[in-house]
C-alpha atoms as a PDB file:
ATOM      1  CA  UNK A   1      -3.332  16.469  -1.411  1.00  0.00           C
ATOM      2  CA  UNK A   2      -4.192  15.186   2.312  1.00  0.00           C
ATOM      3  CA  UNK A   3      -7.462  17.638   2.007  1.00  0.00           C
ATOM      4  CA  UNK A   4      -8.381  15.431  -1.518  1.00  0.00           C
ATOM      5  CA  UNK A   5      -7.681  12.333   0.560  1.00  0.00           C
ATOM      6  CA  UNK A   6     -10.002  13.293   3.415  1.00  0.00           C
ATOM      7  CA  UNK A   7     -12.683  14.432   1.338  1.00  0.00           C
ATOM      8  CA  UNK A   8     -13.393  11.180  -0.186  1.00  0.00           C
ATOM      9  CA  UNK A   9     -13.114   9.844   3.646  1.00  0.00           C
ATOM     10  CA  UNK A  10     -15.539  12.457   5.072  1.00  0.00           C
ATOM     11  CA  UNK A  11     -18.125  11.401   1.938  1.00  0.00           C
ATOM     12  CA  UNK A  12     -17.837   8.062   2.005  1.00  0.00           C
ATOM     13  CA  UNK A  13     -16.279   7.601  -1.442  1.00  0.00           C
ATOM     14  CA  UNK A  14     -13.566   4.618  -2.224  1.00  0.00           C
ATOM     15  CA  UNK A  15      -9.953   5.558  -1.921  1.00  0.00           C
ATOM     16  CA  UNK A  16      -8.447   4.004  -6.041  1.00  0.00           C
ATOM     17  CA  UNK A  17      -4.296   3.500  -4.854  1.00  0.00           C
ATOM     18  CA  UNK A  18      -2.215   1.673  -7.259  1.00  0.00           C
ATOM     19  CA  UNK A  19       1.539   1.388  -6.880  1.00  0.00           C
ATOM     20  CA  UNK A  20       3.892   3.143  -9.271  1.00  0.00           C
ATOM     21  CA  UNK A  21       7.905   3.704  -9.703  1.00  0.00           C
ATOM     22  CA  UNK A  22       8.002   6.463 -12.739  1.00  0.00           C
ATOM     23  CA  UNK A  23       7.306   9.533 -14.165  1.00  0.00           C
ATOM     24  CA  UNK A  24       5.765   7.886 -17.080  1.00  0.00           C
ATOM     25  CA  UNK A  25       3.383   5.799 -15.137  1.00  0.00           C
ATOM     26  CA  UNK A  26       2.687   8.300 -12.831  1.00  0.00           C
ATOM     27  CA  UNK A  27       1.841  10.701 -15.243  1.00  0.00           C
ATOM     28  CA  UNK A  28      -1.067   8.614 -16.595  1.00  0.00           C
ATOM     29  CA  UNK A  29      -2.183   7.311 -13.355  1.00  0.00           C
ATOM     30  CA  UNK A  30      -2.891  11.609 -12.789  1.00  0.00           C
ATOM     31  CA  UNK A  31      -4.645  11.646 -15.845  1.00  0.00           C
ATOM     32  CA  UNK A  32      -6.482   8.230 -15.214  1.00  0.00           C
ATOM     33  CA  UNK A  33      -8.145   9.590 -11.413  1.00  0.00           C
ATOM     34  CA  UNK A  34      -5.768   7.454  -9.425  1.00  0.00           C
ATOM     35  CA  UNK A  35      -6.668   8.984  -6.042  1.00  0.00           C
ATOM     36  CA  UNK A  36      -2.879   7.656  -4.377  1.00  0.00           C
ATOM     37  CA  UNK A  37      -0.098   6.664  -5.772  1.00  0.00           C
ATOM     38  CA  UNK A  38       2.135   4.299  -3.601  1.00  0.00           C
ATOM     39  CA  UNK A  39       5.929   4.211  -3.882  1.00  0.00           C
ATOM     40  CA  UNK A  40       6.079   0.850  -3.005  1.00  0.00           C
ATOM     41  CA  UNK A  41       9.196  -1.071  -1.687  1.00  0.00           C
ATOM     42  CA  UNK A  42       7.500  -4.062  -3.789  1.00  0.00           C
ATOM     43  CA  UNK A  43       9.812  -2.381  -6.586  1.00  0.00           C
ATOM     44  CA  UNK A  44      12.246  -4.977  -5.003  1.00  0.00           C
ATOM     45  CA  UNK A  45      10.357  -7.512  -6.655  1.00  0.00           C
ATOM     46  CA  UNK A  46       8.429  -6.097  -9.835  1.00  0.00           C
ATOM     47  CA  UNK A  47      11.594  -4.144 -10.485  1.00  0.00           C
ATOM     48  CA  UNK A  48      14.527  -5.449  -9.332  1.00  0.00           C
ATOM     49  CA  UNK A  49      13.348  -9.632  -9.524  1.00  0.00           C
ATOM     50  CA  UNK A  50      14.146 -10.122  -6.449  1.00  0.00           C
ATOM     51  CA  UNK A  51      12.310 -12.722  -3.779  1.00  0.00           C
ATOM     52  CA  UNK A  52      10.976 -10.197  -2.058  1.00  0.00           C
ATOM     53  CA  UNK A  53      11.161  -6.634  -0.474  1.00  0.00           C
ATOM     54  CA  UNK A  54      14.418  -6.835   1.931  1.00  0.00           C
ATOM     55  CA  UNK A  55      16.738  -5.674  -0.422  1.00  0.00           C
ATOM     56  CA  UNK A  56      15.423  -2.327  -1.313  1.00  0.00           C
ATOM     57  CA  UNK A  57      17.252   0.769  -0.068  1.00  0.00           C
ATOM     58  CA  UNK A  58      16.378   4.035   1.086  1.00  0.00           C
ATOM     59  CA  UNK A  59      18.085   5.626  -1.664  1.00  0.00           C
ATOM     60  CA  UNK A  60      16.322   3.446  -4.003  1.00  0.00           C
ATOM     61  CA  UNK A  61      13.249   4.135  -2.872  1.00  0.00           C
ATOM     62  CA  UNK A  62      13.766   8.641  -2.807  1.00  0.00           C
ATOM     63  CA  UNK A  63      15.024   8.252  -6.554  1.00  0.00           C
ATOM     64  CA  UNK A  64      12.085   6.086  -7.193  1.00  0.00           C
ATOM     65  CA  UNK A  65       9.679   9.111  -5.367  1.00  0.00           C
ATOM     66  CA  UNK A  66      11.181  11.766  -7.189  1.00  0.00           C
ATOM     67  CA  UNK A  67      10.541   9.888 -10.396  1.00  0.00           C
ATOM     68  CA  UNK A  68       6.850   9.864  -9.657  1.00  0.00           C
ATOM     69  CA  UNK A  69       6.610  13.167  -8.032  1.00  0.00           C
ATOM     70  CA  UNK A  70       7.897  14.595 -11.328  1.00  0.00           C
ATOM     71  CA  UNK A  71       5.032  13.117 -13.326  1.00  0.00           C
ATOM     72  CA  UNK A  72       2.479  13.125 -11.106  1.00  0.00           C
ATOM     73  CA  UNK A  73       2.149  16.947  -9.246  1.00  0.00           C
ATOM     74  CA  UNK A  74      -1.272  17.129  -8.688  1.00  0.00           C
ATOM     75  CA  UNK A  75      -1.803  13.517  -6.855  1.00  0.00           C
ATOM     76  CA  UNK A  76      -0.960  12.077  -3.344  1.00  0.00           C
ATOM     77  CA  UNK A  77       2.093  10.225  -3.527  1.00  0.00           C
ATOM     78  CA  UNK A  78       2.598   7.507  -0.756  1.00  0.00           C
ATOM     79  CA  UNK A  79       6.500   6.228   0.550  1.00  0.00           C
ATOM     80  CA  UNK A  80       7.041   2.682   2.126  1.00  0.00           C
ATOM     81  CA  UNK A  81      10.094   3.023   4.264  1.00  0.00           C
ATOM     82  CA  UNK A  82      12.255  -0.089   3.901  1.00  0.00           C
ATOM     83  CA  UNK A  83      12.969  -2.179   6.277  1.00  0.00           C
ATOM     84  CA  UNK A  84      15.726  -1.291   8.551  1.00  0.00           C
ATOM     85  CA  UNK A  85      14.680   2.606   8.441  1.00  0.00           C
ATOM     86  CA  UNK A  86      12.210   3.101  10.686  1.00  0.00           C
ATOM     87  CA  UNK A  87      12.761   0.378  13.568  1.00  0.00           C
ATOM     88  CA  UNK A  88      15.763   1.218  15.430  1.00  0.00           C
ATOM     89  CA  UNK A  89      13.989   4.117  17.391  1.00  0.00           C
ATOM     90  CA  UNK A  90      11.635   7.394  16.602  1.00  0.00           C
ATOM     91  CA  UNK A  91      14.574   9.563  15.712  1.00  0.00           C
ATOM     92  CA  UNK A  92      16.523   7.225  12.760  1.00  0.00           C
ATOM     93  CA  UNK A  93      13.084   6.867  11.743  1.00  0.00           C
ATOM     94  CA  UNK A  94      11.862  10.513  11.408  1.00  0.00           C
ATOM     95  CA  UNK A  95      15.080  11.773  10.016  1.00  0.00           C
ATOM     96  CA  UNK A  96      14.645   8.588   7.360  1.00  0.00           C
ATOM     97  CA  UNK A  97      10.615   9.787   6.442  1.00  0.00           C
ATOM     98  CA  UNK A  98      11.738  13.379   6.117  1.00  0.00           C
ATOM     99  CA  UNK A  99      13.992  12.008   3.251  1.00  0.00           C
ATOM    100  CA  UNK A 100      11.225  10.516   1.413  1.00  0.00           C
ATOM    101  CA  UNK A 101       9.340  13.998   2.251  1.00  0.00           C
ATOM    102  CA  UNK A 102      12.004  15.941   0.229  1.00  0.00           C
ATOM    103  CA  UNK A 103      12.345  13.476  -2.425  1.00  0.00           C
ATOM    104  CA  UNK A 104       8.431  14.236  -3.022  1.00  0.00           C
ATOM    105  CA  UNK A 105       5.881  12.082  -0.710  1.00  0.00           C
ATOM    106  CA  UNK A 106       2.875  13.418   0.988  1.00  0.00           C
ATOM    107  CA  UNK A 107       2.654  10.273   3.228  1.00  0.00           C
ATOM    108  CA  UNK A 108       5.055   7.694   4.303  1.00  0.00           C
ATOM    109  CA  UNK A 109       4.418   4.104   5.436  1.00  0.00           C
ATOM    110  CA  UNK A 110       5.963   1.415   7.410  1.00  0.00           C
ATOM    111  CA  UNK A 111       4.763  -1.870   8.782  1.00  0.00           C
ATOM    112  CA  UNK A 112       3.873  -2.824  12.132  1.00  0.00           C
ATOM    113  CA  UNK A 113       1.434  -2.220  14.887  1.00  0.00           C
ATOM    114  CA  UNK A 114       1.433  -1.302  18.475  1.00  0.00           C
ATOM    115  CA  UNK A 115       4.829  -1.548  19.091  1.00  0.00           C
ATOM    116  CA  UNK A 116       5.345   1.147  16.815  1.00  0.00           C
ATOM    117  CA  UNK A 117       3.101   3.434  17.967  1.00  0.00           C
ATOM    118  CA  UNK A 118       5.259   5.742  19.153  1.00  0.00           C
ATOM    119  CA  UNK A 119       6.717   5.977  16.350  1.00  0.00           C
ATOM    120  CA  UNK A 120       3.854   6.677  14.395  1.00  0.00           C
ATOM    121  CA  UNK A 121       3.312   9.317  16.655  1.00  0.00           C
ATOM    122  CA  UNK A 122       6.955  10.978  16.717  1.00  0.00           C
ATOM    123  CA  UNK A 123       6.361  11.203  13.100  1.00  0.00           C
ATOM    124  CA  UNK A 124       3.000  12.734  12.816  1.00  0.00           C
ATOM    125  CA  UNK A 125       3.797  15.560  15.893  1.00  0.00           C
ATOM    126  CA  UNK A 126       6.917  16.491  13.450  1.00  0.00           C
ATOM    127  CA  UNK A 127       4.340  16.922  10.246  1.00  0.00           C
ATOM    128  CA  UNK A 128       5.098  13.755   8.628  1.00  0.00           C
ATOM    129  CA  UNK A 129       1.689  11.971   7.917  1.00  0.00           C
ATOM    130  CA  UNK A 130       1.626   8.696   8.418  1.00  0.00           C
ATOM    131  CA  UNK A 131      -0.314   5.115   6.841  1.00  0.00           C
ATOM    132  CA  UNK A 132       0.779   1.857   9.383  1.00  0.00           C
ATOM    133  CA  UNK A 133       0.845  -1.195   7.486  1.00  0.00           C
ATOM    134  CA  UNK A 134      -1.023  -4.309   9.262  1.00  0.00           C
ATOM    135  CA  UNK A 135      -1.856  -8.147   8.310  1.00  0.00           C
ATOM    136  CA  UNK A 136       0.222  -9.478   6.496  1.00  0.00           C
ATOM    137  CA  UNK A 137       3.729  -7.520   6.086  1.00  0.00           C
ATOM    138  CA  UNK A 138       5.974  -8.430   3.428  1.00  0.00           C
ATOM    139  CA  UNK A 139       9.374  -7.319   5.376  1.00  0.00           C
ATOM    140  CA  UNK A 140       8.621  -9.652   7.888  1.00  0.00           C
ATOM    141  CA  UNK A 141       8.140 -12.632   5.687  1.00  0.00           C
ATOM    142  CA  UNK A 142      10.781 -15.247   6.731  1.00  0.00           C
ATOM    143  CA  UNK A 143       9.184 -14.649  10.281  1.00  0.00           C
ATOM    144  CA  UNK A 144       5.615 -15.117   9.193  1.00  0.00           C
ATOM    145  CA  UNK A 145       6.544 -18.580   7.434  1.00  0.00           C
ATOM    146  CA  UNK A 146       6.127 -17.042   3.983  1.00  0.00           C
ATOM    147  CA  UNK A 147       2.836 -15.838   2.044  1.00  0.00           C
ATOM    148  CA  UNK A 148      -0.066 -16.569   4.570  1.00  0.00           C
ATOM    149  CA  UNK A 149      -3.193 -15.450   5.676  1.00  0.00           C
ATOM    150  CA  UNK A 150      -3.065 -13.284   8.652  1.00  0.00           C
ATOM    151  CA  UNK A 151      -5.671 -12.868  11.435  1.00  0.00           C
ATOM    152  CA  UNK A 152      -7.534 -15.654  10.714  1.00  0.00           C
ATOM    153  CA  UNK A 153      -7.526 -17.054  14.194  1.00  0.00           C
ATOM    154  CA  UNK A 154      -9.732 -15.084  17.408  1.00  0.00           C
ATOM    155  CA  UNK A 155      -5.996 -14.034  18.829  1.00  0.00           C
ATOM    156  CA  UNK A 156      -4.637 -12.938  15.804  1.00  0.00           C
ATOM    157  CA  UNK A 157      -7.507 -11.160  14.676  1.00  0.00           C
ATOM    158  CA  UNK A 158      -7.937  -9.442  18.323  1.00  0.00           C
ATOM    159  CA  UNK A 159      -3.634  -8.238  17.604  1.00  0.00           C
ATOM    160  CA  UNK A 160      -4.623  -6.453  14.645  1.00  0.00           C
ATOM    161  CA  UNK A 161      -7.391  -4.671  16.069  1.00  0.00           C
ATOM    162  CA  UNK A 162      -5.345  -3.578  18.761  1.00  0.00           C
ATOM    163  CA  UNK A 163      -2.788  -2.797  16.442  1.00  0.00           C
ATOM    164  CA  UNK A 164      -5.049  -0.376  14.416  1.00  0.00           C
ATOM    165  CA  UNK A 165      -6.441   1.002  17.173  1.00  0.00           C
ATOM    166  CA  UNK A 166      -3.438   2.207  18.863  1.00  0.00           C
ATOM    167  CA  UNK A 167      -2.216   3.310  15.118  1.00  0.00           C
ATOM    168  CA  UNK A 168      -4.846   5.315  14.756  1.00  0.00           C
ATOM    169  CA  UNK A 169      -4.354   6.946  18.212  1.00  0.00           C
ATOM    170  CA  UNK A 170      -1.291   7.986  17.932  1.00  0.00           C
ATOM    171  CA  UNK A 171      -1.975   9.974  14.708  1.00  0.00           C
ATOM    172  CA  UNK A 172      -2.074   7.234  11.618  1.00  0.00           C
ATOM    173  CA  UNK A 173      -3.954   8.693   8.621  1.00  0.00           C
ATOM    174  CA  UNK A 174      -4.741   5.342   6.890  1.00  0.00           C
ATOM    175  CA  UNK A 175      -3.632   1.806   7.612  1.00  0.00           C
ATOM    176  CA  UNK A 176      -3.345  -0.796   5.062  1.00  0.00           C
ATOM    177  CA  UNK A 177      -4.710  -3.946   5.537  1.00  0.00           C
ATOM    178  CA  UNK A 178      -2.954  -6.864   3.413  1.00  0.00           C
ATOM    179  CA  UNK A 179      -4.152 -10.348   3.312  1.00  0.00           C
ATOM    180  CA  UNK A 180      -6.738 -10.497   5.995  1.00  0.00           C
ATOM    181  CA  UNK A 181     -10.086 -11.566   6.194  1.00  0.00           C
ATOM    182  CA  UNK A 182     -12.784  -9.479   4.870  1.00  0.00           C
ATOM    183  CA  UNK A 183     -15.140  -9.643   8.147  1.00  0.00           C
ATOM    184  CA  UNK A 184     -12.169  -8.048  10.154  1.00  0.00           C
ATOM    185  CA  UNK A 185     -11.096  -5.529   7.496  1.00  0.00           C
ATOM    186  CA  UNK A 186     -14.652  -3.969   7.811  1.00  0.00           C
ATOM    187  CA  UNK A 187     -14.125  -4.047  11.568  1.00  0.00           C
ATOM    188  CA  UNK A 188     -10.902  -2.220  11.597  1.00  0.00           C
ATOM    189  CA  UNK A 189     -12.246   0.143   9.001  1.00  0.00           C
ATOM    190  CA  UNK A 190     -14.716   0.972  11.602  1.00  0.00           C
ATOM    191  CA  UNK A 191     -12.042   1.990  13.895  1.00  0.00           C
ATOM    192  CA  UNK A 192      -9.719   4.246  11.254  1.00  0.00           C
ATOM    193  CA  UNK A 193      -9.866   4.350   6.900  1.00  0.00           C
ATOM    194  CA  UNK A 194      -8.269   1.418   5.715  1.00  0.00           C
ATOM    195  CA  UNK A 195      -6.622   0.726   1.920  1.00  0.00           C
ATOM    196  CA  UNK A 196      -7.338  -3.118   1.509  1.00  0.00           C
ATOM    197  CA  UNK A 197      -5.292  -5.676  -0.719  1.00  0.00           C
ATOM    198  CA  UNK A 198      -7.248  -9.101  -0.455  1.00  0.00           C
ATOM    199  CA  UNK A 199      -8.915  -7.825   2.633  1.00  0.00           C
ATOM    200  CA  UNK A 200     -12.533  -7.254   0.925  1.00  0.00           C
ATOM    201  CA  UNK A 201     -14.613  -4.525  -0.567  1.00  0.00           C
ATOM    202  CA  UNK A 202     -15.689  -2.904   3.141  1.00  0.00           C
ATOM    203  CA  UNK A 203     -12.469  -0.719   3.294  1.00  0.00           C
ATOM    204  CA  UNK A 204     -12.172   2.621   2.752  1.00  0.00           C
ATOM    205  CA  UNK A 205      -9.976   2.008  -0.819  1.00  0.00           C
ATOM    206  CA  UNK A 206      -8.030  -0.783  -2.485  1.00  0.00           C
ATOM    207  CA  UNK A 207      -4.374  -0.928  -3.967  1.00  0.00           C
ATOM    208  CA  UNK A 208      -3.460  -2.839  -6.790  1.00  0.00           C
ATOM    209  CA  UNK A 209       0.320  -3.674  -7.320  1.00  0.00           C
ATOM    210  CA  UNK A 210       0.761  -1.864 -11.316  1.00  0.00           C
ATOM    211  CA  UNK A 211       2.249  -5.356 -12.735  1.00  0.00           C
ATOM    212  CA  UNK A 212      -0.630  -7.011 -11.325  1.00  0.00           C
ATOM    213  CA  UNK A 213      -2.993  -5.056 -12.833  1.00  0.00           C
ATOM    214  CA  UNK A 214      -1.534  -5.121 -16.202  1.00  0.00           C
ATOM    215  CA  UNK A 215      -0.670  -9.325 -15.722  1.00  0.00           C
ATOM    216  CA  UNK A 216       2.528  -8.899 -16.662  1.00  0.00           C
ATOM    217  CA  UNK A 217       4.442  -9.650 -13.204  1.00  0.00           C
ATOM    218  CA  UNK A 218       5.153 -13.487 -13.422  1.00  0.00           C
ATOM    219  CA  UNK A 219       7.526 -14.055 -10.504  1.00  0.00           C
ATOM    220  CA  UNK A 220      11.325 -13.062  -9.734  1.00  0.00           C
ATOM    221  CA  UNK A 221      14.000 -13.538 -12.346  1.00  0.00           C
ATOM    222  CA  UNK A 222      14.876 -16.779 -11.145  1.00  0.00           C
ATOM    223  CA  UNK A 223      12.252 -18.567 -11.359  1.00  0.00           C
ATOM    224  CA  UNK A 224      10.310 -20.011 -14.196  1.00  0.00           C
ATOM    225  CA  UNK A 225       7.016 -18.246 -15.237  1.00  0.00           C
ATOM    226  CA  UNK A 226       5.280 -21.275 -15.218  1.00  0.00           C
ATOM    227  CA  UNK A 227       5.872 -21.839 -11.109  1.00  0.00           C
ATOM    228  CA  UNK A 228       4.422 -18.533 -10.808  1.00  0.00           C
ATOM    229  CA  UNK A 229       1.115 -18.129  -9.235  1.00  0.00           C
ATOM    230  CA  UNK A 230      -0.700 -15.202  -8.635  1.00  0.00           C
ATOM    231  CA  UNK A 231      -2.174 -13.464  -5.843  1.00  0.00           C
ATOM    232  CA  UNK A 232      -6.154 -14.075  -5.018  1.00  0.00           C
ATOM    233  CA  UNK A 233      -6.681 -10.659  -4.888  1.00  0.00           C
ATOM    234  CA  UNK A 234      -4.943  -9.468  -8.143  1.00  0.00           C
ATOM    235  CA  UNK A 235      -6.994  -9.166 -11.270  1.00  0.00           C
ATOM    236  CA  UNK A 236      -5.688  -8.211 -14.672  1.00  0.00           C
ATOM    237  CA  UNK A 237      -7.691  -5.320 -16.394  1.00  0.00           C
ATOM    238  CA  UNK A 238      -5.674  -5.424 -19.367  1.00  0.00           C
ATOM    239  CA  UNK A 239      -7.622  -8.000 -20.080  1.00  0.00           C
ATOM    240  CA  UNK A 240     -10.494  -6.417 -20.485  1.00  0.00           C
ATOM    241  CA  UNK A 241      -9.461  -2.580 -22.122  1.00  0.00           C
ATOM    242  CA  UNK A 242      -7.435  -1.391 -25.309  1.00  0.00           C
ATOM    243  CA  UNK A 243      -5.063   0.294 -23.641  1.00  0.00           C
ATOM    244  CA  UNK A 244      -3.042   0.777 -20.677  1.00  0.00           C
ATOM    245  CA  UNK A 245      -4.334   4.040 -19.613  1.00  0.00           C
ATOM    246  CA  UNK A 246      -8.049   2.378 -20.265  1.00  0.00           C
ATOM    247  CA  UNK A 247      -6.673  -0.626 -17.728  1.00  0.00           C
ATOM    248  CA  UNK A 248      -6.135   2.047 -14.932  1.00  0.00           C
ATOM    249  CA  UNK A 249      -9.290   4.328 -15.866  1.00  0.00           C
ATOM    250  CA  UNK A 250     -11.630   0.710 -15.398  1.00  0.00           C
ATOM    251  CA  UNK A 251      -9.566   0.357 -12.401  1.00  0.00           C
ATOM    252  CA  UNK A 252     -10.601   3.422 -10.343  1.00  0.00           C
ATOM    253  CA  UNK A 253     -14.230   2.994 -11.563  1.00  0.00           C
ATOM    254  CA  UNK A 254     -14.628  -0.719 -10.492  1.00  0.00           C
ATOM    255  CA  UNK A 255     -13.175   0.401  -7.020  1.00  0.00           C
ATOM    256  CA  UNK A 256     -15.172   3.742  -6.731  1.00  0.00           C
ATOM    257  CA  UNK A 257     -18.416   1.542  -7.562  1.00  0.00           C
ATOM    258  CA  UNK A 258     -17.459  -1.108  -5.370  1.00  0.00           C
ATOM    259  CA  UNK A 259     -17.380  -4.026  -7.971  1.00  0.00           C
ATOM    260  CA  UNK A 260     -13.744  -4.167  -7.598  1.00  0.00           C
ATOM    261  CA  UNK A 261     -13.119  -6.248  -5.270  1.00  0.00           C
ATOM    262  CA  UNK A 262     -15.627  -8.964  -5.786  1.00  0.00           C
ATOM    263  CA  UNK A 263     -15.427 -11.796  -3.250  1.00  0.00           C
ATOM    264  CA  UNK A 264     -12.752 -13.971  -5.486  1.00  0.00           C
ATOM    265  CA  UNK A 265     -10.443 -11.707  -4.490  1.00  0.00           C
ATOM    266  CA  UNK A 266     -10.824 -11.467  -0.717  1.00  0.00           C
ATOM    267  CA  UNK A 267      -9.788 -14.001   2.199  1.00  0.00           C
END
């Protein structure tokens, strides 16, 4: 699976992620040429209706893993670690990730930068392979003052190239860029690959939350659909196809030929 993943890297070819939480989905996401398929904590909201992400569990998220292992085999299967698993020192944390390696991932991925280097690094020397999550970072939303922008300003821009930098020295396979300008993205993705979601079309790949792409995630259960507004950088492809499975397929080939995103969907 890595080998597939660095392959595309090596040639230069776009990295198609989408999220995904079953066997069902996954299966068809195989089928479809979905490079990565991410076992995202945002199951806490497309899911579960919550807020956001803080609820999920780490039990949640290894039955959710071995759901998509079982219908996807032949694909890379990425883990978010929830928060609270990974950020109370190197050891809770690689004991956590080796959980999510049983349950079925190739990868796992947590948020932060430089401060968790080490951590990154812990992981990686014990065979886990590891994607750090940069920008904007959904655990940590109450402290970034909600949905916003990040690196927008010279210091905060200079953080997350730091950030990525020392990620991708102490081992990091990928990091995912959420939210950030498109100008930076490309200069982080000079430093290490990079999976971008509304960070532009220089990165390495793009990730598409499932719900988005099908426009059928409207907000959490208690809210009204109408309050909802979505994401700049989703885009519906339902819209476009006769079928699910052609949704996903239209996916991967506006990302591998670079039309996907265009620049409504970047910061």
């Amino acid at each position: 699976m890595l080998q597939h993943l660095q392959a595309l890297i090596d040639r230069g070819e776009k990295i198609a992620m989408l999220t995904c939480y079953d066997a069902s989905f996954a299966k068809l996401m195989e089928l479809a040429g979905v490079d990565v398929l991410l076992v995202g904590d945002s199951l806490g909201m497309v899911l579960q209706g919550a807020e956001n992400t803080l609820q999920v569990t780490l039990e949640q998220m290894i039955y959710h893993v071995k759901c998509v292992a079982a219908g996807a085999p032949n694909t890379l299967i990425l883990a978010d670690m929830p928060v609270n698993t990974y950020e109370f020192g190197k050891e809770l944390a690689l004991e956590n990730a080796q959980m999510l390696m049983d349950a079925g991932a190739h990868m796992v991925k947590f948020e932060g930068g430089g401060k968790l280097a080490e951590t990154a690094r812990h992981l990686v020397q014990h065979g886990i392979p590891v994607c750090a999550h940069l920008g904007f970072t959904p655990q940590s939303v109450e402290k970034l003052g909600g949905y916003k922008i990040q690196g927008k300003t010279p210091e905060s821009a200079q953080q997350i190239l730091q950030d990525a930098q020392a990620m991708q020295e102490a081992g990091a396979s990928l990091v995912l860029l959420e939210m950030v300008p498109a100008a930076l993205a490309g200069k982080v993705t000079a430093i290490v690959p990079t999976i971008g979601i509304g960070a532009g079309v220089d990165c390495s790949g793009q990730v598409l939350v499932l719900q988005d792409l099908l426009g059928i995630y409207n907000g959490p259960a208690s809210k009204a659909p109408q309050d909802y507004k979505a994401p700049r950088f989703a885009k519906n492809f339902l819209q476009e196809s006769n079928s699910v499975q052609q949704a996903v397929v239209n996916y991967v080939a506006a990302v591998k030929d670079k039309t996907f995103p265009a620049p409504e969907h970047s910061y």
